[in-house]
C-alpha atoms as a PDB file:
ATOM      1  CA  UNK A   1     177.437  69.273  37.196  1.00  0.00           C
ATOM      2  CA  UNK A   2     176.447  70.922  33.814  1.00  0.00           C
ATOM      3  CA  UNK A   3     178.275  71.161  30.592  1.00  0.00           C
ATOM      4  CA  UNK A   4     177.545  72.229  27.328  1.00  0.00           C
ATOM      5  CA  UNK A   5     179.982  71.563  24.459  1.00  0.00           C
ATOM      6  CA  UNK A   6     179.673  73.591  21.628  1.00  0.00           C
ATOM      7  CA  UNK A   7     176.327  73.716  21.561  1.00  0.00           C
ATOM      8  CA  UNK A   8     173.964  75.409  18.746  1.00  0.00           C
ATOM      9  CA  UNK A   9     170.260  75.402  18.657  1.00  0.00           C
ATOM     10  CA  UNK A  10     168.326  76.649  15.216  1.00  0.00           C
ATOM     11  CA  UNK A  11     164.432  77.209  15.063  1.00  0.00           C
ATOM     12  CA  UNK A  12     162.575  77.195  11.588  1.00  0.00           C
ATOM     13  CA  UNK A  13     160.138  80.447  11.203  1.00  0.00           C
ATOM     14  CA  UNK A  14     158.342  80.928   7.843  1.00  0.00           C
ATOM     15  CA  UNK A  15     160.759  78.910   6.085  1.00  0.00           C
ATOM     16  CA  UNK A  16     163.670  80.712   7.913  1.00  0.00           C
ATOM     17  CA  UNK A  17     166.670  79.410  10.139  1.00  0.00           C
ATOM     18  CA  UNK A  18     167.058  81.624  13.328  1.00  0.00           C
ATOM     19  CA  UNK A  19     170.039  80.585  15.808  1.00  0.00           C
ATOM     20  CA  UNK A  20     169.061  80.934  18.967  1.00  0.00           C
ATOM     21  CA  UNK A  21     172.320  79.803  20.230  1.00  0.00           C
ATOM     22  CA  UNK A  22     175.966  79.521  18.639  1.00  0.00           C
ATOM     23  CA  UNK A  23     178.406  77.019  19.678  1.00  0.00           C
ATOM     24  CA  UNK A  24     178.257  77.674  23.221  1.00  0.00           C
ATOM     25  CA  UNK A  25     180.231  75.818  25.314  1.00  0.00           C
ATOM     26  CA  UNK A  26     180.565  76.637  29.138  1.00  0.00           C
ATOM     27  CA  UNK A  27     180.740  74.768  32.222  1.00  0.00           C
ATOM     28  CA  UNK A  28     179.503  75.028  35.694  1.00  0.00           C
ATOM     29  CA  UNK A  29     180.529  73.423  38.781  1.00  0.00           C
ATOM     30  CA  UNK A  30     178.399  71.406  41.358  1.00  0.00           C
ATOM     31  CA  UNK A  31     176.797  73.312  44.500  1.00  0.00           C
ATOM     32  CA  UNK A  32     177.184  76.380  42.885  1.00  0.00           C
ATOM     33  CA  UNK A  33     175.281  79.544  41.854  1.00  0.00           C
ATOM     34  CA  UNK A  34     175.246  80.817  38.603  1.00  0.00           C
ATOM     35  CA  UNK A  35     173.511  83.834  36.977  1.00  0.00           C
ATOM     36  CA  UNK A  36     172.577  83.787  33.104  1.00  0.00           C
ATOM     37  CA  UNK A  37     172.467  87.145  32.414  1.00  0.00           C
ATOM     38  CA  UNK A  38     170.932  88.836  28.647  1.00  0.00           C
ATOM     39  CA  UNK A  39     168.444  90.991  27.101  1.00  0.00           C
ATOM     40  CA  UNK A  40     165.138  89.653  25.871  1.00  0.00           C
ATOM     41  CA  UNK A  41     165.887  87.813  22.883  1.00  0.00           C
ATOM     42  CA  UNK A  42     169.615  86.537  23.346  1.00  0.00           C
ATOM     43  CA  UNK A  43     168.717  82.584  24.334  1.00  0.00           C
ATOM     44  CA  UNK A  44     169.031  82.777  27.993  1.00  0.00           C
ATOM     45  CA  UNK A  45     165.897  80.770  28.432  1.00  0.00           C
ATOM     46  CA  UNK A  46     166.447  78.811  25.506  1.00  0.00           C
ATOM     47  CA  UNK A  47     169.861  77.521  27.268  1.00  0.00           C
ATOM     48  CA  UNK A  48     167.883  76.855  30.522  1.00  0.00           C
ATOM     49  CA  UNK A  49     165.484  74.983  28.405  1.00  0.00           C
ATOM     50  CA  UNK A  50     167.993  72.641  26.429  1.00  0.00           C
ATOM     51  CA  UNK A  51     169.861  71.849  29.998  1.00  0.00           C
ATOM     52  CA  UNK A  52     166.187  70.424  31.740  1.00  0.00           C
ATOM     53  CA  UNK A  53     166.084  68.681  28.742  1.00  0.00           C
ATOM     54  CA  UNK A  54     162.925  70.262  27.505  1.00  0.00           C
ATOM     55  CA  UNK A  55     164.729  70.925  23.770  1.00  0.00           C
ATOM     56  CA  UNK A  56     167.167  69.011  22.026  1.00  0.00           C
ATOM     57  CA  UNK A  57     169.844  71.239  20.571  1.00  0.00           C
ATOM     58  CA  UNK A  58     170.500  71.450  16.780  1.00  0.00           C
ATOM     59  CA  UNK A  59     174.116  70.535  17.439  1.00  0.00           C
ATOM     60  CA  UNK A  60     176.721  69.666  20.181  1.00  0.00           C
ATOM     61  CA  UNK A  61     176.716  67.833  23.524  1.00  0.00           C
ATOM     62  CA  UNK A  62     174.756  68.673  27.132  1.00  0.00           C
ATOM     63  CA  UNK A  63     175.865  66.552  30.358  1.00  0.00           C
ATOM     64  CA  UNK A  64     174.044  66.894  33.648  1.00  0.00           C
ATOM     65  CA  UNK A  65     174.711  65.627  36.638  1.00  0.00           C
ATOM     66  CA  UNK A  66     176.604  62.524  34.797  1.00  0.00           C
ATOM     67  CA  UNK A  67     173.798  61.753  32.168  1.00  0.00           C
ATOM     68  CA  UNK A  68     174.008  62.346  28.558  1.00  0.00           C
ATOM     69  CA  UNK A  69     171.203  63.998  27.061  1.00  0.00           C
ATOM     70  CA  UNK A  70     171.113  63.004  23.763  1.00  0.00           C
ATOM     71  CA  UNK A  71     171.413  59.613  24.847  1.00  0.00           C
ATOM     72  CA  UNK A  72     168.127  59.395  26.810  1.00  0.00           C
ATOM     73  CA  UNK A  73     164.755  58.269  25.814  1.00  0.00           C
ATOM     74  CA  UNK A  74     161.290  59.811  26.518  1.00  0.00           C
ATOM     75  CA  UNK A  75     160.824  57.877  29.498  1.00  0.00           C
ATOM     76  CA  UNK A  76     164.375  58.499  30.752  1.00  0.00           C
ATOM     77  CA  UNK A  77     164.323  61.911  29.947  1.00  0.00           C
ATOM     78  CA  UNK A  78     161.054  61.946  32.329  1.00  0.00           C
ATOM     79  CA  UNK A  79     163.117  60.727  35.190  1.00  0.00           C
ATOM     80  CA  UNK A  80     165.989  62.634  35.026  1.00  0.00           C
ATOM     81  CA  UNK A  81     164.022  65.873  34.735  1.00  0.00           C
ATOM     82  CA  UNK A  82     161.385  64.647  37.997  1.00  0.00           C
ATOM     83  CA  UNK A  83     164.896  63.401  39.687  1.00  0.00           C
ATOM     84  CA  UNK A  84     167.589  66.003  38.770  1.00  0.00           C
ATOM     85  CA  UNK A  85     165.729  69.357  37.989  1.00  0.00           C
ATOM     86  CA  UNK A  86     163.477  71.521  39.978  1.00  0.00           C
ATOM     87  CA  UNK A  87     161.713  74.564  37.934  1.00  0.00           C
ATOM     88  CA  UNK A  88     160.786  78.229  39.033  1.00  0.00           C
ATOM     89  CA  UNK A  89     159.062  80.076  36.946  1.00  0.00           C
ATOM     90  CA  UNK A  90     158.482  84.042  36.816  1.00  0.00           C
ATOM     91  CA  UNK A  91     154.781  82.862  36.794  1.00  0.00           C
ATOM     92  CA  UNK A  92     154.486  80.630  38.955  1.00  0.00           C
ATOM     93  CA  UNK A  93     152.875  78.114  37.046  1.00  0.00           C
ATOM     94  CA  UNK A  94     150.767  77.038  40.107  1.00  0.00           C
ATOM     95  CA  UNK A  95     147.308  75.228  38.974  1.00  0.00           C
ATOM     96  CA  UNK A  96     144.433  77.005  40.310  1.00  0.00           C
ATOM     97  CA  UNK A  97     142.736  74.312  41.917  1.00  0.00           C
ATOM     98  CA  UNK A  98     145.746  72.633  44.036  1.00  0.00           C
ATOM     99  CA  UNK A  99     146.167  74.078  47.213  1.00  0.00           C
ATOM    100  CA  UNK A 100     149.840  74.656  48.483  1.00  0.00           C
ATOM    101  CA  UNK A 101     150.762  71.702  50.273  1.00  0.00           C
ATOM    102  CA  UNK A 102     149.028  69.780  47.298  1.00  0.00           C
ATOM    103  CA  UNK A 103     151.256  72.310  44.682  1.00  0.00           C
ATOM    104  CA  UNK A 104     154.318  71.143  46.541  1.00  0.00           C
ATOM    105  CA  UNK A 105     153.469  67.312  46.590  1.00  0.00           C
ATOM    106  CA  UNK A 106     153.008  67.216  42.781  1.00  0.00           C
ATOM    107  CA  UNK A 107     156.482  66.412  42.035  1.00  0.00           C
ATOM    108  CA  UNK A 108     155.935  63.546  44.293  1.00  0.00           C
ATOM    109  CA  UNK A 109     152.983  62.158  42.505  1.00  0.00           C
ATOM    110  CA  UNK A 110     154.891  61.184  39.244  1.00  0.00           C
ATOM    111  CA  UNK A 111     158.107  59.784  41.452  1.00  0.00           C
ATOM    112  CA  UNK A 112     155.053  57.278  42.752  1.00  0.00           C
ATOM    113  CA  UNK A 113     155.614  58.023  46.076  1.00  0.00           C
ATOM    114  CA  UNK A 114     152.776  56.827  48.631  1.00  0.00           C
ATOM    115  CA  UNK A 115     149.922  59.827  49.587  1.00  0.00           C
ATOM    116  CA  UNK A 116     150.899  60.269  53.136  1.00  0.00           C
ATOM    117  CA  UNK A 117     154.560  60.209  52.578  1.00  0.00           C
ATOM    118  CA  UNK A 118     154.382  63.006  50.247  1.00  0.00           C
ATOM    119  CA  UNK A 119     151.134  65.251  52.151  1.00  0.00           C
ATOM    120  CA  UNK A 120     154.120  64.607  55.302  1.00  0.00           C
ATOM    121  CA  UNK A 121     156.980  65.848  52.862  1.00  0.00           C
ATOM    122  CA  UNK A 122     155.052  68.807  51.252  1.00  0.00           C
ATOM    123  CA  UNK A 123     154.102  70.064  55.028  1.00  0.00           C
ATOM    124  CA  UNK A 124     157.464  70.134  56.334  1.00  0.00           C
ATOM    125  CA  UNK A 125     158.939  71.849  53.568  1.00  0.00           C
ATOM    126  CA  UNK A 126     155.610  74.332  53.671  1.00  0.00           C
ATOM    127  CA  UNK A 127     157.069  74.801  57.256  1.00  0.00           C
ATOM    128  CA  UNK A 128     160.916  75.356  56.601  1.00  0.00           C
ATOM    129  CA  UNK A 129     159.394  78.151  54.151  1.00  0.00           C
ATOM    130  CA  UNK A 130     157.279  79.552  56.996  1.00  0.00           C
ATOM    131  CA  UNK A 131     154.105  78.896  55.144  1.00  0.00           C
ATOM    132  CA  UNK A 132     152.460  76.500  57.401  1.00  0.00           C
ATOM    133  CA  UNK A 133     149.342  78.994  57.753  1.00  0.00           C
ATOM    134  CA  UNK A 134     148.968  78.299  54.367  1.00  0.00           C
ATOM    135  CA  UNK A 135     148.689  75.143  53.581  1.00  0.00           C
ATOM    136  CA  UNK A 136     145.184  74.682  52.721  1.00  0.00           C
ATOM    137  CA  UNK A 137     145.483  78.071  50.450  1.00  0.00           C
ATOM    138  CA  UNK A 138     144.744  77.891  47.058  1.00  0.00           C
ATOM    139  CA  UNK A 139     146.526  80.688  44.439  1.00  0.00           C
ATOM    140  CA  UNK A 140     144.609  83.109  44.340  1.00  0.00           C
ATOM    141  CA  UNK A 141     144.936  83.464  48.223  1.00  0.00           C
ATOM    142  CA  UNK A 142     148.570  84.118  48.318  1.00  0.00           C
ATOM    143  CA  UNK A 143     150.528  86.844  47.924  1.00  0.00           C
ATOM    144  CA  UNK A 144     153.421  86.845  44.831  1.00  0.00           C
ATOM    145  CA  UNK A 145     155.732  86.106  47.517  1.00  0.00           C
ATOM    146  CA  UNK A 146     154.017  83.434  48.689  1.00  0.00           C
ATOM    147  CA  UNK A 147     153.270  81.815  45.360  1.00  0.00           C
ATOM    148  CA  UNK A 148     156.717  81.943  44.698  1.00  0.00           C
ATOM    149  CA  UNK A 149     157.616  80.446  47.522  1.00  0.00           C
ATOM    150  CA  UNK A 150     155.585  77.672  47.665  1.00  0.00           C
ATOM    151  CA  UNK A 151     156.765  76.975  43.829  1.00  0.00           C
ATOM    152  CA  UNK A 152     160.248  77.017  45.379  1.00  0.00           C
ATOM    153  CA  UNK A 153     159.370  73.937  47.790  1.00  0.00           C
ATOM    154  CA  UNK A 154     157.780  72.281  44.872  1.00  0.00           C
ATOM    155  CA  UNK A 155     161.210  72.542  43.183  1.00  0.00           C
ATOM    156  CA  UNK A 156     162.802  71.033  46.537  1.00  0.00           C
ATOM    157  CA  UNK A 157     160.384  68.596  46.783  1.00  0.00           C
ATOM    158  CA  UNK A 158     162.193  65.439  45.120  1.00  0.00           C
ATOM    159  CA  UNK A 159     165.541  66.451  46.521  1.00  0.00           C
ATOM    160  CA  UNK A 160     166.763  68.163  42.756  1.00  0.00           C
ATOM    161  CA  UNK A 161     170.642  68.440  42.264  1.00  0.00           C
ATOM    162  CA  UNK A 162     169.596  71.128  40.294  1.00  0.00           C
ATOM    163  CA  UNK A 163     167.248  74.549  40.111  1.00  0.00           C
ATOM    164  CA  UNK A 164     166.678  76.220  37.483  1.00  0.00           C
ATOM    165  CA  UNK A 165     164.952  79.709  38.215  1.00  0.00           C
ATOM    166  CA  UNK A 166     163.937  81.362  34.893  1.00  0.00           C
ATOM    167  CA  UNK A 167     163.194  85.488  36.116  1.00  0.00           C
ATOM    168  CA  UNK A 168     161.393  83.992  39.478  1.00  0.00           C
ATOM    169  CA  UNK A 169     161.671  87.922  40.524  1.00  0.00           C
ATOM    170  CA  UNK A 170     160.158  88.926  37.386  1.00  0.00           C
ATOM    171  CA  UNK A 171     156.581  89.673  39.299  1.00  0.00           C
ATOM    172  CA  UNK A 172     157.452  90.384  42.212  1.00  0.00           C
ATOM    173  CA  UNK A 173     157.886  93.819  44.211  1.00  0.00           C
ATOM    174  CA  UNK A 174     161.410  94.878  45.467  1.00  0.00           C
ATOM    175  CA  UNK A 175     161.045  93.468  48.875  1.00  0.00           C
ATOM    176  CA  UNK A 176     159.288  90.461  47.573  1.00  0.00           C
ATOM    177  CA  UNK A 177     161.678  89.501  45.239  1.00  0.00           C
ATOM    178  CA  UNK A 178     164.665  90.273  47.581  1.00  0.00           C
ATOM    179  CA  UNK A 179     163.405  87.547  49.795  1.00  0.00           C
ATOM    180  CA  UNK A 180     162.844  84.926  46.797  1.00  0.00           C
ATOM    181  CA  UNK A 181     166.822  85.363  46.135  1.00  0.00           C
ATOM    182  CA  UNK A 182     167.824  85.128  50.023  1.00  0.00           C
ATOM    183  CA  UNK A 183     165.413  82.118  49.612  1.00  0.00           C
ATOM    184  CA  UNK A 184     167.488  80.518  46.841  1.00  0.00           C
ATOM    185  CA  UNK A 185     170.922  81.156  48.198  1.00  0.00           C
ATOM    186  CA  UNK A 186     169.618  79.878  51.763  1.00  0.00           C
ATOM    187  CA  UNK A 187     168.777  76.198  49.464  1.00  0.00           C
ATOM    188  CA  UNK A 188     172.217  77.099  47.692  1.00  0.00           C
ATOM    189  CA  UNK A 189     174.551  77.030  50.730  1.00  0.00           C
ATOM    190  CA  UNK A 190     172.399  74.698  53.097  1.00  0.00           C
ATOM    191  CA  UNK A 191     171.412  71.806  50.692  1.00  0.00           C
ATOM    192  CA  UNK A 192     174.069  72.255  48.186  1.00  0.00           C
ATOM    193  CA  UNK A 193     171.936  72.433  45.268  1.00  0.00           C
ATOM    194  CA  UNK A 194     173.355  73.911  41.968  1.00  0.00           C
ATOM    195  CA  UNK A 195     171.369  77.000  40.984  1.00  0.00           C
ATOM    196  CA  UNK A 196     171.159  78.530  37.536  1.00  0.00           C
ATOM    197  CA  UNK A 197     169.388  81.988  37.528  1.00  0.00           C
ATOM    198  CA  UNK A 198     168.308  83.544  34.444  1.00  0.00           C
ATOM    199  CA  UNK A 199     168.046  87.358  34.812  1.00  0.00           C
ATOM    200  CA  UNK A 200     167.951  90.502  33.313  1.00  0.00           C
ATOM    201  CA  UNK A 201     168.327  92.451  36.337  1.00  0.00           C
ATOM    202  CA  UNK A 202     171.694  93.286  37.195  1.00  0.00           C
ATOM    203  CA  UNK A 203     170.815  93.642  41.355  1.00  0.00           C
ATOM    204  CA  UNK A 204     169.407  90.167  40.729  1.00  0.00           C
ATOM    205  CA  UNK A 205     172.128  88.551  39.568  1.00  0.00           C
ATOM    206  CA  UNK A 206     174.754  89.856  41.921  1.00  0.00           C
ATOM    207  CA  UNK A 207     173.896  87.380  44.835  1.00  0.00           C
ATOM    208  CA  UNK A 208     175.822  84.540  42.504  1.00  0.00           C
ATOM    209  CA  UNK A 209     179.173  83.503  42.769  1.00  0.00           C
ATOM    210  CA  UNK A 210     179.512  83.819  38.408  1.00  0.00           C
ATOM    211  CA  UNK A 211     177.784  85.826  35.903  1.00  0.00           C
ATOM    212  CA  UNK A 212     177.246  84.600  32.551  1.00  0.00           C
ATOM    213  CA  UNK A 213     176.487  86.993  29.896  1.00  0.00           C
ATOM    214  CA  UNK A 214     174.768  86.016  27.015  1.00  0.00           C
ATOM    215  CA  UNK A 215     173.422  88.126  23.366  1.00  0.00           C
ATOM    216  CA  UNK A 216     172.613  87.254  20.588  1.00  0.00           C
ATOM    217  CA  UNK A 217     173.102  83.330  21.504  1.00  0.00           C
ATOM    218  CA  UNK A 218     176.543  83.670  22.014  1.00  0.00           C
ATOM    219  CA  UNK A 219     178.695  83.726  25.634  1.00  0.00           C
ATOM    220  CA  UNK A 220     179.831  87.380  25.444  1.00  0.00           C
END
């Protein structure tokens, strides 16, 4: 599903090259669950972000789901993202003026899929999530559960063959953030959806089937 060969990524700051990865090459297997695992600082995210596409690395090769990376354009690279990757964020990143069947739909906009089609899709997925109630709920009128919840089904909504869930506990209380991980390995086992979880907490990652350590940008 993804692979990375030998992959480096370099950022200039004042003049200076920092590597934020080194030739990092690692593979992981369809349907699975995978836990990135590093302190702040040792490219965890930036892997994440080079896999959705969202940077293009310095050097080496990134496959997902069968497409080549560096061989996509801007409006390809679109696609594959709307098509192949759903995003959860340890913020949410939920627009204050959508409500949360509107939050969920989004996706669904872009993929130019008809209004009632996706208001139908976005409610049934509100449902599975046991957020029906909710629905017309802006927010700032859910809980951090919630919120995170809803910006899981917005991450279902286009049928993803991956997630990638950057510290989507990182907010969240104990309990709260217990159920966001039962959440993702309920759309890991029943929809067969490859999830990469970047973590820093150890508890965290121990409800995936690998652990991937990472410092300094290197595989440890």
């Amino acid at each position: 599903m993804i692979r990375l060969n030998h992959v480096s990524m370099e950022y200039r700051l004042t003049g200076t090259r920092v590597a934020a990865l080194r030739n990092v090459s690692l593979e992981i297997a369809a349907g699975s669950f995978v836990a990135i695992m590093g302190p702040s600082g040792s490219g965890k995210t930036t892997l994440i972000q080079l896999v959705a596409g969202l940077l293009t690395p310095t050097s080496g090769e990134i496959t997902v789901s069968g497409h080549d990376l560096h061989g996509l354009n801007d409006r390809a690279m679109s696609e594959f993202r709307n098509r192949t990757i759903g995003f959860v964020f340890q913020s949410f990143h939920l627009p204050s003026y959508y409500t949360a069947v509107d939050q969920v739909a989004l996706p669904l906009v872009f993929a130019g899929v008809p209004e009632a089609e996706r208001h139908k899709r976005a409610q049934s997925l509100l449902a599975e999530f046991d957020l029906s109630d909710r629905e017309q709920h802006k927010p700032d009128q859910l809980s951090g559960g919630e919120a995170q919840r809803v910006a899981i089904a917005r991450a279902l909504i286009n049928n993803p063959k991956v997630i990638l869930a950057d510290e989507p506990t990182g907010n969240l209380d104990r309990v709260n953030g217990g159920h966001v991980l039962e959440l993702l390995q309920q759309v890991n086992r029943t929809r067969g959806v490859t999830v990469v979880l970047v973590t820093h907490d150890e508890k965290a990652a121990r409800v995936a089937e690998r652990i991937i350590r990472i410092e300094k940008g290197e595989l440890a």
